[in-house]
Protein backbone atom coordinates (compact mmCIF):
# COMPACT_ATOMS: atom_id res chain seq x y z
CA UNK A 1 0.00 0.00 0.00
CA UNK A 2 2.77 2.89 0.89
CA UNK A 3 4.17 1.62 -2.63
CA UNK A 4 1.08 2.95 -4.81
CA UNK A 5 0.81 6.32 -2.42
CA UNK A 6 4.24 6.69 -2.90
CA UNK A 7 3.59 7.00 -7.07
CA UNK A 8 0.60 9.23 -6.76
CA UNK A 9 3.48 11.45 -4.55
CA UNK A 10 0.46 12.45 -2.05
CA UNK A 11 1.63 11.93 1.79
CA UNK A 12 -0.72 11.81 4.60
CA UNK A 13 0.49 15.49 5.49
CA UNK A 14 -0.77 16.33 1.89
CA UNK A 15 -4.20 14.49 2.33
CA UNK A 16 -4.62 16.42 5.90
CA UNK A 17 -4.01 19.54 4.29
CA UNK A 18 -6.20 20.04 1.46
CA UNK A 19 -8.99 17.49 3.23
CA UNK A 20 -12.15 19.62 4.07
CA UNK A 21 -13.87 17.06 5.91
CA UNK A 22 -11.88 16.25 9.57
CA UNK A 23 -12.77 13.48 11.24
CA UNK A 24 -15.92 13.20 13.27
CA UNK A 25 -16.28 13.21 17.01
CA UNK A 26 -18.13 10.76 19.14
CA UNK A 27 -20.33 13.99 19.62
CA UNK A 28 -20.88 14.28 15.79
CA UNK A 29 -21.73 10.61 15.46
CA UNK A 30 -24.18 10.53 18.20
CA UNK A 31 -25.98 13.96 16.32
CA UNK A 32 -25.69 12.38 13.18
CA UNK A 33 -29.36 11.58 11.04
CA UNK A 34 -29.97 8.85 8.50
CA UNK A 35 -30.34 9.78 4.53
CA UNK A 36 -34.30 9.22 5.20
CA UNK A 37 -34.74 11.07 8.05
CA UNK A 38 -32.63 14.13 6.31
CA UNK A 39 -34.57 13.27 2.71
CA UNK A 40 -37.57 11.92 3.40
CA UNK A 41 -39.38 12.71 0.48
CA UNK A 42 -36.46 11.34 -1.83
CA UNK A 43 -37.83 9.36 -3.89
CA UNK A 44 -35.39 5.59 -4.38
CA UNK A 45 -35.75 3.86 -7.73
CA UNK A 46 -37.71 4.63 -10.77
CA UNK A 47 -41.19 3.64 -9.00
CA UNK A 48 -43.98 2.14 -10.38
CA UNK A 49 -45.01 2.97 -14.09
CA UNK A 50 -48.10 5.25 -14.47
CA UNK A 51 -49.92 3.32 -17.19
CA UNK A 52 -47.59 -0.29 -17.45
CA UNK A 53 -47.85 -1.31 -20.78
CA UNK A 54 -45.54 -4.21 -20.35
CA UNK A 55 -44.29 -7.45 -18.17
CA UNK A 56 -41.24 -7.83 -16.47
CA UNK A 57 -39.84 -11.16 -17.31
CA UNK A 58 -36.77 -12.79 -17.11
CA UNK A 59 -35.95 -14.79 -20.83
CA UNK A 60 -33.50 -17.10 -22.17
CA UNK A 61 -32.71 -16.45 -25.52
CA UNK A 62 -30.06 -17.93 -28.31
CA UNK A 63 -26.58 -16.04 -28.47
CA UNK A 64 -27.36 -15.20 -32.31
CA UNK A 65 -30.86 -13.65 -31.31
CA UNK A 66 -29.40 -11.35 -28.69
CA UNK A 67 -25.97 -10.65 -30.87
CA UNK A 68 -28.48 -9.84 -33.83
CA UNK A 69 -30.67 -6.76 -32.21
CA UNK A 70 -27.73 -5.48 -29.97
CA UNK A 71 -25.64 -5.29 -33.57
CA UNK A 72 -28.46 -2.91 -34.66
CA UNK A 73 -27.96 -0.64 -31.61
CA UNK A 74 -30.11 0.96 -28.51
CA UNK A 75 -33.11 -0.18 -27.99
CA UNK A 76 -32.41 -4.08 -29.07
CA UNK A 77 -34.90 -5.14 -26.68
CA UNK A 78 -37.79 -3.04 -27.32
CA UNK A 79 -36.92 -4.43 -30.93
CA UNK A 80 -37.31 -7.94 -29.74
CA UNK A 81 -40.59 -6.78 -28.50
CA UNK A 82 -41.72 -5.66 -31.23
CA UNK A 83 -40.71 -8.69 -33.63
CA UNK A 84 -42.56 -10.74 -31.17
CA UNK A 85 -45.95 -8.84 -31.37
CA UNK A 86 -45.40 -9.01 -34.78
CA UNK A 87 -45.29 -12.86 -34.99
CA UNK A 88 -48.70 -12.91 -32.62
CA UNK A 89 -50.69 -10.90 -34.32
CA UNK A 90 -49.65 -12.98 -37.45
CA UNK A 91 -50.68 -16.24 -35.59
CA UNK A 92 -53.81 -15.02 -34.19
CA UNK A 93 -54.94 -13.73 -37.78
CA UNK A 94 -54.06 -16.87 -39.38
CA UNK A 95 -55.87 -18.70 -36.78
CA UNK A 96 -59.16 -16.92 -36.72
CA UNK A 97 -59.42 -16.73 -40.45
């Protein structure tokens, strides 16, 4: 460890002296407040969707199917999507009429 400080050619002198954050207190601890209780209103995640259109699901698919839409660029699974509602409607035509 002193080997790889030693190549940046920062010592713990040079760390104290441009650190703006000294070290807490047992006083600072004990007044210290979670991320919640400072934020509580902060939201975590993405949330729910407003109008979910789609499933989560967790699929297996060939190595040439998934190398095939990423080649094409963002959005390769959205793309998958839509080749697959694609292929329903065509089976649910050709099965009603």
């Amino acid at each position: 460890m002193k080997k790889a400080a030693a190549k940046k050619g920062y010592t713990a002198r040079d760390l104290r002296a441009v650190s703006d954050n000294p070290e807490w207190t047992k006083g600072d601890f004990a007044k210290a407040r979670t991320f919640d209780e400072v934020f509580p209103t902060m939201r975590k995640g993405r949330g729910p969707n407003k109008a979910p259109t789609k499933q989560q699901v967790t699929l297996r698919l060939s190595p040439d199917v998934v190398d095939y839409f990423k080649a094409e660029g963002p959005g390769w699974q959205s793309r998958i999507d839509e080749t697959l509602v694609k292929v329903v409607k065509r089976k649910r035509s050709s099965a009603t009429g």
